[in-house]
Protein backbone atom coordinates (compact mmCIF):
# COMPACT_ATOMS: atom_id res chain seq x y z
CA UNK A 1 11.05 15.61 25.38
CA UNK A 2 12.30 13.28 23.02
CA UNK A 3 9.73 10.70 23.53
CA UNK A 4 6.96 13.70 23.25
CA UNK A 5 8.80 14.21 19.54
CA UNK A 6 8.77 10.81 18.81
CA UNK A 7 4.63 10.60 19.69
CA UNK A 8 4.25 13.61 17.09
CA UNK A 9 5.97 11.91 14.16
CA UNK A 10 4.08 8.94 14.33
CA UNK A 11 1.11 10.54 15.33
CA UNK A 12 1.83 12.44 11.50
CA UNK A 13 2.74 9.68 10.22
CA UNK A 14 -0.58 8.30 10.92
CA UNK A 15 -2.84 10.85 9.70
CA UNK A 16 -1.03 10.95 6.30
CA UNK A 17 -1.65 6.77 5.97
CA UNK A 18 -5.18 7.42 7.00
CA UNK A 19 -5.65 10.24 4.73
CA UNK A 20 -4.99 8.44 1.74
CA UNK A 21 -7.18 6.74 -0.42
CA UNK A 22 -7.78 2.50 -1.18
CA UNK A 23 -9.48 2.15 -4.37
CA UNK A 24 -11.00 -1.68 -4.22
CA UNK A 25 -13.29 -4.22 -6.31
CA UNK A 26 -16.19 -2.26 -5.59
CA UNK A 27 -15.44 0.10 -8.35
CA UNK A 28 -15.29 -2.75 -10.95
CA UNK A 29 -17.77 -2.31 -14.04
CA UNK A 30 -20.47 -5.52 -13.99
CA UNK A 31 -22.12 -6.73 -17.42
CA UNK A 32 -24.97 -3.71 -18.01
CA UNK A 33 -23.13 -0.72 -17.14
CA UNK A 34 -22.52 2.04 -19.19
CA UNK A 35 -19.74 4.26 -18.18
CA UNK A 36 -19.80 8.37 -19.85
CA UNK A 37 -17.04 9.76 -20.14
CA UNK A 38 -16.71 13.79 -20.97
CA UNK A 39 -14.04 14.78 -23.89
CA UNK A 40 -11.92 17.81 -23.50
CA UNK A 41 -9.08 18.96 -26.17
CA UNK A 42 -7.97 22.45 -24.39
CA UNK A 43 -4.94 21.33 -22.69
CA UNK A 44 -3.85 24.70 -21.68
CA UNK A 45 -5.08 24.34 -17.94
CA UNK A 46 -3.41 20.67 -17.67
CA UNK A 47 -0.20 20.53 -16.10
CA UNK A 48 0.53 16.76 -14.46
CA UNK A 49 2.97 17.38 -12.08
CA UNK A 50 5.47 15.19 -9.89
CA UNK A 51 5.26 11.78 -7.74
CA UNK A 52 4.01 12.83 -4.65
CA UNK A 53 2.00 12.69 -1.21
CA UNK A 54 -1.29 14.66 -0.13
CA UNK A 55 -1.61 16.68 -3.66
CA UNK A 56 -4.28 19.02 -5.07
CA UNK A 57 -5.27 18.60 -8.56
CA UNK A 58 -7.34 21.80 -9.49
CA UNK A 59 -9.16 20.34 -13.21
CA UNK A 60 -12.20 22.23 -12.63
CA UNK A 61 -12.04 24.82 -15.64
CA UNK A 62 -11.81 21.74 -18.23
CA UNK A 63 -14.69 21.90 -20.75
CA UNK A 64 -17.02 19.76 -22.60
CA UNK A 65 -16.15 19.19 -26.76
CA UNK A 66 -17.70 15.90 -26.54
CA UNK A 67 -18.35 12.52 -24.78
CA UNK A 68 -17.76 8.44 -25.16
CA UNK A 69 -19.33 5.43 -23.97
CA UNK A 70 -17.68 2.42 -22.48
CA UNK A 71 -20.26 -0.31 -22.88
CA UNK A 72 -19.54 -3.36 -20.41
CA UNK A 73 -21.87 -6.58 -21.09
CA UNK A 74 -22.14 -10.61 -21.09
CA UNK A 75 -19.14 -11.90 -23.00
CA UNK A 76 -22.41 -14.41 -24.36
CA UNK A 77 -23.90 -11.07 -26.15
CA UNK A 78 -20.36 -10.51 -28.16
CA UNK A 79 -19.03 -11.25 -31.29
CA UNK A 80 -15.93 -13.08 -30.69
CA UNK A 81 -17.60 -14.63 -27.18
CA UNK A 82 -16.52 -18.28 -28.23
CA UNK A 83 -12.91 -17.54 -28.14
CA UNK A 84 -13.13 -16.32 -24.79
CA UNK A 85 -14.85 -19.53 -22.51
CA UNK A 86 -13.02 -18.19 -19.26
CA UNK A 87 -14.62 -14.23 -19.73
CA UNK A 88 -16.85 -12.80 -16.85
CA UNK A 89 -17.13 -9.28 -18.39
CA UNK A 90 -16.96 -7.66 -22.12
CA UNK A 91 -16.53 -4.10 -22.88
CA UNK A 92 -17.48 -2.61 -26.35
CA UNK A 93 -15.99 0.81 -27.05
CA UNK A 94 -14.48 2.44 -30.73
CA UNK A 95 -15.74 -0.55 -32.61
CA UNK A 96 -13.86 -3.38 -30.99
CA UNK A 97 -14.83 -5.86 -27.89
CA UNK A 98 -12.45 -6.47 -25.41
CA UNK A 99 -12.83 -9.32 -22.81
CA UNK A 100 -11.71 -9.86 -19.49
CA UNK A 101 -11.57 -11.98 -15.89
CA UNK A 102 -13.07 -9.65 -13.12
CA UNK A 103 -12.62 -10.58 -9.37
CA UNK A 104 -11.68 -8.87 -6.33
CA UNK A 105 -7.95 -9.22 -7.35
CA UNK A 106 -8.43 -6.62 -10.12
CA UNK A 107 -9.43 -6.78 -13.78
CA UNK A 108 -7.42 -9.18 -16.15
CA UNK A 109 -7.42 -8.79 -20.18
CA UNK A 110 -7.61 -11.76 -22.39
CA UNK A 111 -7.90 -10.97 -25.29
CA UNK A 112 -9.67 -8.53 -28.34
CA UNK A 113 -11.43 -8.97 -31.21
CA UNK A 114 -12.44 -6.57 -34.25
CA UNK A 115 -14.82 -7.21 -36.81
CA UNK A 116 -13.51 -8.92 -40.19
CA UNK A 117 -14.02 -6.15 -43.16
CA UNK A 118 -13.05 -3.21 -44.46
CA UNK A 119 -10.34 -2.15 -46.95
CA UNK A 120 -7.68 -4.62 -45.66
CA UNK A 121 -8.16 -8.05 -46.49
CA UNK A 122 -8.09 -10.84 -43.26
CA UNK A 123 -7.97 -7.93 -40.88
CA UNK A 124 -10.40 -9.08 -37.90
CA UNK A 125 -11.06 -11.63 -35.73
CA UNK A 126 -9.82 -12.64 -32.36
CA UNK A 127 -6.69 -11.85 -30.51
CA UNK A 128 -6.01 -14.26 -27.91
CA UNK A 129 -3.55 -12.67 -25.70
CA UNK A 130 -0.50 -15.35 -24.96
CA UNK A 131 -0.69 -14.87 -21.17
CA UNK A 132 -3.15 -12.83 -19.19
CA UNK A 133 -2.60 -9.76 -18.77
CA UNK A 134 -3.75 -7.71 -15.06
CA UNK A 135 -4.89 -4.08 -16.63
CA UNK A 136 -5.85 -2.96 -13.25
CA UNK A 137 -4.72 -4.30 -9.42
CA UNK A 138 -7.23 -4.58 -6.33
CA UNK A 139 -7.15 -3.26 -4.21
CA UNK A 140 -5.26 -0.31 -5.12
CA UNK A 141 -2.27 1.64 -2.54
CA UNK A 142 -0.26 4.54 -3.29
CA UNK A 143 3.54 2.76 -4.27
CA UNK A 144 2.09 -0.10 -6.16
CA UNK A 145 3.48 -1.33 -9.01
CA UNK A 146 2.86 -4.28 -11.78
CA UNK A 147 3.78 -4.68 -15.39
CA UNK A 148 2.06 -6.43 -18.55
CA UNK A 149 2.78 -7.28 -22.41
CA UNK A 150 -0.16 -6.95 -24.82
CA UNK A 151 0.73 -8.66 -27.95
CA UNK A 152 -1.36 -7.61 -31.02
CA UNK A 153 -1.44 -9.15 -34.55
CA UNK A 154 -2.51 -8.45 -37.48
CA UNK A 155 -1.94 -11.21 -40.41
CA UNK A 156 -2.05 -10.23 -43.85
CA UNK A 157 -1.67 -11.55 -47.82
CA UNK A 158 1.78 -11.56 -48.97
CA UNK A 159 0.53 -9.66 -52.33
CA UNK A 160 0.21 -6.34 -50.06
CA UNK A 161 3.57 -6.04 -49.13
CA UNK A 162 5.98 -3.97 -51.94
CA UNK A 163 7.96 -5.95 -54.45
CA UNK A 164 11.34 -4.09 -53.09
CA UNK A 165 10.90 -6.05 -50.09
CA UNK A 166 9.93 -9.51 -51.53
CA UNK A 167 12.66 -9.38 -53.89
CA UNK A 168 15.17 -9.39 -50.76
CA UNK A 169 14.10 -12.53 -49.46
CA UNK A 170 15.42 -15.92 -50.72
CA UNK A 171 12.32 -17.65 -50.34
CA UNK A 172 8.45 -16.87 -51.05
CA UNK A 173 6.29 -16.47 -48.83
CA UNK A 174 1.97 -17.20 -48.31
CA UNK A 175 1.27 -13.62 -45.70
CA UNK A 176 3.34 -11.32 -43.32
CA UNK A 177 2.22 -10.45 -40.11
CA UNK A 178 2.91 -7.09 -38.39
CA UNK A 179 3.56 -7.36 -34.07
CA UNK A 180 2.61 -4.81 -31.99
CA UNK A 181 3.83 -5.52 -28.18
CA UNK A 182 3.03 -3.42 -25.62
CA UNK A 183 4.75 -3.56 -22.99
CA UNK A 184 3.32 -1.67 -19.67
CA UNK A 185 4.36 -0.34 -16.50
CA UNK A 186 1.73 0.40 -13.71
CA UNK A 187 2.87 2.94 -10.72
CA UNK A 188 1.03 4.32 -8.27
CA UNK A 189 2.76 7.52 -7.83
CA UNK A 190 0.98 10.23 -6.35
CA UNK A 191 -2.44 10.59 -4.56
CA UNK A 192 -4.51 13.64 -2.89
CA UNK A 193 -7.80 15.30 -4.27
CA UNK A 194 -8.92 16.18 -7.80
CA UNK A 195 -11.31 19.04 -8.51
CA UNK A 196 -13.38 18.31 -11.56
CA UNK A 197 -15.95 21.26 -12.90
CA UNK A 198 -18.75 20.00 -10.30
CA UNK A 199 -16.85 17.73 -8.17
CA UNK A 200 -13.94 16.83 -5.70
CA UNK A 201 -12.54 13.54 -5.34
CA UNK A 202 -10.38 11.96 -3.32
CA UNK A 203 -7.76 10.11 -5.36
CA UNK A 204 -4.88 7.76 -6.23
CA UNK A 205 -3.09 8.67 -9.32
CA UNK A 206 -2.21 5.72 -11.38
CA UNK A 207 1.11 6.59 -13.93
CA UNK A 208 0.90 4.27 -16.76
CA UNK A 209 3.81 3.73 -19.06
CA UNK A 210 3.60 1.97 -22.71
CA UNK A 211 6.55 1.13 -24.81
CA UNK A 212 5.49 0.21 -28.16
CA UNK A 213 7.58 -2.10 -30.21
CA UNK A 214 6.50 -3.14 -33.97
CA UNK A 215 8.18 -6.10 -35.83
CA UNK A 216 7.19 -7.81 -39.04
CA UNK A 217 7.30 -11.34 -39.47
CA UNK A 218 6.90 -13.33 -42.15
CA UNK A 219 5.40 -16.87 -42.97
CA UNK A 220 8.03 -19.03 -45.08
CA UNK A 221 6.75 -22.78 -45.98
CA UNK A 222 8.04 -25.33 -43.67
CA UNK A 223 10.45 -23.33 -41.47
CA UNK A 224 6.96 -20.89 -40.13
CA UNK A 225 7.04 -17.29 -38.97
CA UNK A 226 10.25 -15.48 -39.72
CA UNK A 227 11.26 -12.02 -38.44
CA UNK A 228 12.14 -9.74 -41.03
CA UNK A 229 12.04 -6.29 -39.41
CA UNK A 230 15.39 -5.18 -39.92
CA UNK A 231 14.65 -5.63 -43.87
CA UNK A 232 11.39 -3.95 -43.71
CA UNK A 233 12.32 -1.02 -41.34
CA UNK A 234 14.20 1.51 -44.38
CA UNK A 235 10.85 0.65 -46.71
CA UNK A 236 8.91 1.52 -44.06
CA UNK A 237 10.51 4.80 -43.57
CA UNK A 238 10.35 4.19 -39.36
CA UNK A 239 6.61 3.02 -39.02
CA UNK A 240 7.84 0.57 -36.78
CA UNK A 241 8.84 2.75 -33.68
CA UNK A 242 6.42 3.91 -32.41
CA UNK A 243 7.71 5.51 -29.49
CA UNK A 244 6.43 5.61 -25.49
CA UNK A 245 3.07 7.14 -24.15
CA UNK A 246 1.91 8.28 -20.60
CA UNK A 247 -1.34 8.09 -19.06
CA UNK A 248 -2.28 9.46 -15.74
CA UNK A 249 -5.29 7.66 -14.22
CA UNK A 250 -6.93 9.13 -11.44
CA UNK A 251 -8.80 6.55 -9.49
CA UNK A 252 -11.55 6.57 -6.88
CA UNK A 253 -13.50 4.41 -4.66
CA UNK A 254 -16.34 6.26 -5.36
CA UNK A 255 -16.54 6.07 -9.06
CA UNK A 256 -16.29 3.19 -11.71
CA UNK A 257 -13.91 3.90 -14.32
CA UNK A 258 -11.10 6.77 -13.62
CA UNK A 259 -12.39 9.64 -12.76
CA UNK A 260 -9.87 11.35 -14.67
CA UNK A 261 -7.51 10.51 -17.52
CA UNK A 262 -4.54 12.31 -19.16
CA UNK A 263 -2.44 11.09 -22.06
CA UNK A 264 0.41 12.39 -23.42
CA UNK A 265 3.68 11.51 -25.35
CA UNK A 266 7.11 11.07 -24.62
CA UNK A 267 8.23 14.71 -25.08
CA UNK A 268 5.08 15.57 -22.96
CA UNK A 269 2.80 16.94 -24.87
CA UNK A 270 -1.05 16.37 -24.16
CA UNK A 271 -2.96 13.84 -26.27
CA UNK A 272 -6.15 13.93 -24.79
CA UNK A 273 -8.22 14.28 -21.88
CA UNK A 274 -11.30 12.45 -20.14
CA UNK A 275 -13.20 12.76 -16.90
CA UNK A 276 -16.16 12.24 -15.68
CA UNK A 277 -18.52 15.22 -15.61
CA UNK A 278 -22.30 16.31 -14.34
CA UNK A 279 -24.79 14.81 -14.64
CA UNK A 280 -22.52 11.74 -15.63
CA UNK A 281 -20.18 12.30 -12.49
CA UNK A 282 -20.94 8.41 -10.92
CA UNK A 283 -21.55 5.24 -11.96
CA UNK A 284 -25.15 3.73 -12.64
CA UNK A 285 -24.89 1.84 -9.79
CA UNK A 286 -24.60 2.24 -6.31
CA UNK A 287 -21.24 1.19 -4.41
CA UNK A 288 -22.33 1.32 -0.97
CA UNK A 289 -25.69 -0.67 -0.77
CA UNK A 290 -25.19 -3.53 -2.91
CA UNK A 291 -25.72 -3.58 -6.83
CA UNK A 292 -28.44 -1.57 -8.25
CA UNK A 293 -29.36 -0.90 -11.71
CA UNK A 294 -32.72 1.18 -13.10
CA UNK A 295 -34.76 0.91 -16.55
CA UNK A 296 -36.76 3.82 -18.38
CA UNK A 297 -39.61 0.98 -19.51
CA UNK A 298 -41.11 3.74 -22.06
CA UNK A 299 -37.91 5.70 -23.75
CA UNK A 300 -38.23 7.76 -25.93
CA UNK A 301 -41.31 8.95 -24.77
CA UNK A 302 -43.83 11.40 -26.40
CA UNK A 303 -44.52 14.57 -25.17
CA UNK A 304 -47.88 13.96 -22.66
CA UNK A 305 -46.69 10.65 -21.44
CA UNK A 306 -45.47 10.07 -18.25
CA UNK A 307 -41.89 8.52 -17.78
CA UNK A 308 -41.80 5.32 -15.60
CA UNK A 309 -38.96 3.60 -13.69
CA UNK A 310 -38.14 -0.41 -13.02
CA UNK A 311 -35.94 -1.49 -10.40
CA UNK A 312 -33.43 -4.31 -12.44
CA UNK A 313 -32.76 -7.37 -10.73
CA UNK A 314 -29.87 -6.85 -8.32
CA UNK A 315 -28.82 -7.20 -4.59
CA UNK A 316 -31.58 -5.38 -3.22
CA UNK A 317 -35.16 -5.68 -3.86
CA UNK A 318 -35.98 -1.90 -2.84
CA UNK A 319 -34.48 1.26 -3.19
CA UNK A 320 -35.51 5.09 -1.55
CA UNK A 321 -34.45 8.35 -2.38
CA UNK A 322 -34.66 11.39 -4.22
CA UNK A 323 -35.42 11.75 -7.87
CA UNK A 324 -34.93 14.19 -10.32
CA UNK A 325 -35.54 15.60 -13.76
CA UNK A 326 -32.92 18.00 -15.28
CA UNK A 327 -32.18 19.44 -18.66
CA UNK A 328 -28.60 18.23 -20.30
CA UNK A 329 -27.16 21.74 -18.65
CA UNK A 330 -27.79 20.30 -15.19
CA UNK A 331 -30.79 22.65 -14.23
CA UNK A 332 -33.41 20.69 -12.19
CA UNK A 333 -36.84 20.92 -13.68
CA UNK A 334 -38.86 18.77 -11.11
CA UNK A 335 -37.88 17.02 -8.07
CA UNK A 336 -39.40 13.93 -6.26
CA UNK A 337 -38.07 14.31 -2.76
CA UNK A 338 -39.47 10.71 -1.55
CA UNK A 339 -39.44 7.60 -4.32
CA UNK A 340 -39.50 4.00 -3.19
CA UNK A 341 -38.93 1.87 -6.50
CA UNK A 342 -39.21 -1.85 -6.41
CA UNK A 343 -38.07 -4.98 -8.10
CA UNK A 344 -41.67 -6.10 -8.64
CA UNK A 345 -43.32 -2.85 -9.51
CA UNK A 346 -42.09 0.59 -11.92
CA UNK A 347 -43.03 3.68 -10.29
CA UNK A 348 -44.32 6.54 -13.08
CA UNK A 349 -43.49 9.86 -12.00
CA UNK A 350 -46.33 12.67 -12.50
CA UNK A 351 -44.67 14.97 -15.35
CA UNK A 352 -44.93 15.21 -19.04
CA UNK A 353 -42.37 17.43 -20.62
CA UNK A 354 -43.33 20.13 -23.24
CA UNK A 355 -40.35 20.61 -25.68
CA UNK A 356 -38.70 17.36 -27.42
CA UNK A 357 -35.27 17.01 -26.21
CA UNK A 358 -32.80 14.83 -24.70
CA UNK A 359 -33.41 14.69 -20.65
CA UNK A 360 -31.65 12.83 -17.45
CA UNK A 361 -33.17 11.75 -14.51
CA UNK A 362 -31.24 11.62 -11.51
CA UNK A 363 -32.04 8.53 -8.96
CA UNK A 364 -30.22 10.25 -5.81
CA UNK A 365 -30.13 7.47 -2.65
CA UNK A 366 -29.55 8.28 1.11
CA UNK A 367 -25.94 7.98 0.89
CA UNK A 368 -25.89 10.85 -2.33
CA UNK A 369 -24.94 7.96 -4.54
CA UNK A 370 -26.42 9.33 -8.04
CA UNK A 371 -27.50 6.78 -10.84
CA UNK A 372 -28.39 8.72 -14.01
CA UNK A 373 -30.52 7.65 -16.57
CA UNK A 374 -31.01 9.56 -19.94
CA UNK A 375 -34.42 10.23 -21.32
CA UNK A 376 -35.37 11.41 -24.77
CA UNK A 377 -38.66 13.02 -25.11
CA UNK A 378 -40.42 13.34 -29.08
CA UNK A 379 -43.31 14.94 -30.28
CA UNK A 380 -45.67 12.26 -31.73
């Protein structure tokens, strides 16, 4: 009897470890993608619950209030490319580009840099991170863990800073620099499936911890960077602390980017919220037939012209399956149940829309991996 108990626990055992999901390098972003993201601030049907096995995350009433782009290219077509020599990958999102090692070990940050300009004097230009820092592992099992500091600096004229707080100091100083360290925690607490409005996915959830810690330094002839915090802290009436945030990734190996992401603060409350909705629910590029990227060669395009599509250069020369043309509420206005699109050849599909609007048209393959591509059709 015993050994019939014994058969059952691991037998249990088993289907839990099998049940759970691996997220791996297949759901890493390549220079071209463009990742959507759907913005939601009604937090009232969020509630992020405990560390735990075989959950169900029911998300599906969250709304739409607006959406954002993460932009992944060459690190050639950036700004700050040159200080970066050892980038594979560049992402451009809320006006800075951030650049990074990608391999099947994960994705590793470098470094940022932000545009010089603006009200503040010298603010801009690269930030080349100390050490590297690992933003996310691969491949990815519920109970990992792994840490990282991201330093950030920004260097300013001493003439900004109050005269209260140069007349403490015994010496004069050129500029002043405020430090920003982050310092992260990565756990993999919890994993089980997430319902989304018009999806399910099956998911690790990724707990991600940031204490913030400020300092100012300043720059003092011969004898370099001095910290001067503890003299700047009462002027600056606790701008320093900046507490401890929380952000719940959920992750799939279906799906570039998290399919779901949840910020709050320390005492708990929500910050905001991102996932990935329809028709933007999957990446541009299929994850289980090699790399695949499409074109729109004539977009916009005027009302009477027909919309055609280019295979990009990728891992496979020829692609089948079923296209699509819906309205931005999801409603499907024409299908095209078989396509075969080429490298060497577009393929123009027979419709001309009637009203000017915004459009997407869904590339659907055999495996119902979706690739959406938005179309805007003008009047001439």
């Amino acid at each position: 009897m015993k050994i019939y108990k014994l058969i059952a626990v691991c037998l249990a055992i088993s289907s839990i470890s099998f049940a759970q999901t691996t997220v791996t390098a297949r759901i890493l972003p390549i220079p071209g993608d463009t990742i959507t993201f759907v913005v939601d601030t009604n937090f009232s049907s969020v509630k992020v619950t405990p560390a735990g096995i075989d959950q169900f995350w029911d998300f599906s009433s969250l709304g739409v209030i607006t959406y954002r782009k993460d932009i992944y290219r060459e690190p050639s077509q950036g700004q700050g490319s040159a200080s970066f020599p050892m980038s594979n990958l560049m992402l451009r999102s809320n006006g800075q580009e951030r650049y990074y090692i990608s391999s099947s070990s994960g994705l590793n940050e470098l470094g940022t840099y932000t545009q010089s300009g603006g009200p503040i004097p010298g603010f801009g230009g690269a930030n080349i991170y100390p050490t590297i820092v690992k933003v996310l592992k691969l491949p990815l099992n519920y109970g990992d863990t792994y840490t990282g500091d991201i330093p950030n600096l920004i260097t300013l004229p001493s003439n900004l800073l109050p005269d209260s707080l140069l007349n403490m100091l015994p010496l004069k100083f050129d500029s002043f620099r405020i430090k920003n360290v982050q310092s992260i925690e990565h756990t993999v607490d919890a994993w089980g499936k997430v319902k989304l409005p018009r999806r399910t996915w099956s998911v690790l959830r990724e707990k991600v911890v940031t204490q913030n810690k400020n300092t100012v330094e300043v720059l003092i002839g011969f004898i370099g960077w001095v910290d001067v915090t503890t003299l700047a802290e009462p002027l600056l009436q606790g701008l320093l602390d900046i507490g401890t945030t929380y952000n719940y990734r959920f992750w799939s190996d279906e799906a570039k980017g998290p399919v779901l992401s949840i910020s709050a603060d320390s005492t708990g409350n929500m910050l905001s919220i991102q996932y990935k909705g329809d028709p933007f629910a999957v990446s541009s590029e299929d994850l289980n037939f090699g790399r695949v990227s499409f074109s729109l060669l004539n977009n916009p395009l005027y009302i009477g012209q027909k919309p055609k599509i280019s295979l990009n250069q990728g891992d496979v020369d020829i692609w089948k399956g079923v296209v699509s043309i819906m309205d931005l509420n999801g409603s499907v206005l024409r299908v095209f149940p078989e396509i075969t699109i080429s490298s060497k050849e577009p393929v123009e599909l027979n419709w001309t829309g009637e009203v000017s609007s915004a459009y997407i048209i869904q590339c659907k393959s055999s495996n119902n991996q979706v690739y959406n591509l938005p179309l805007m059709l003008i009047g001439r």
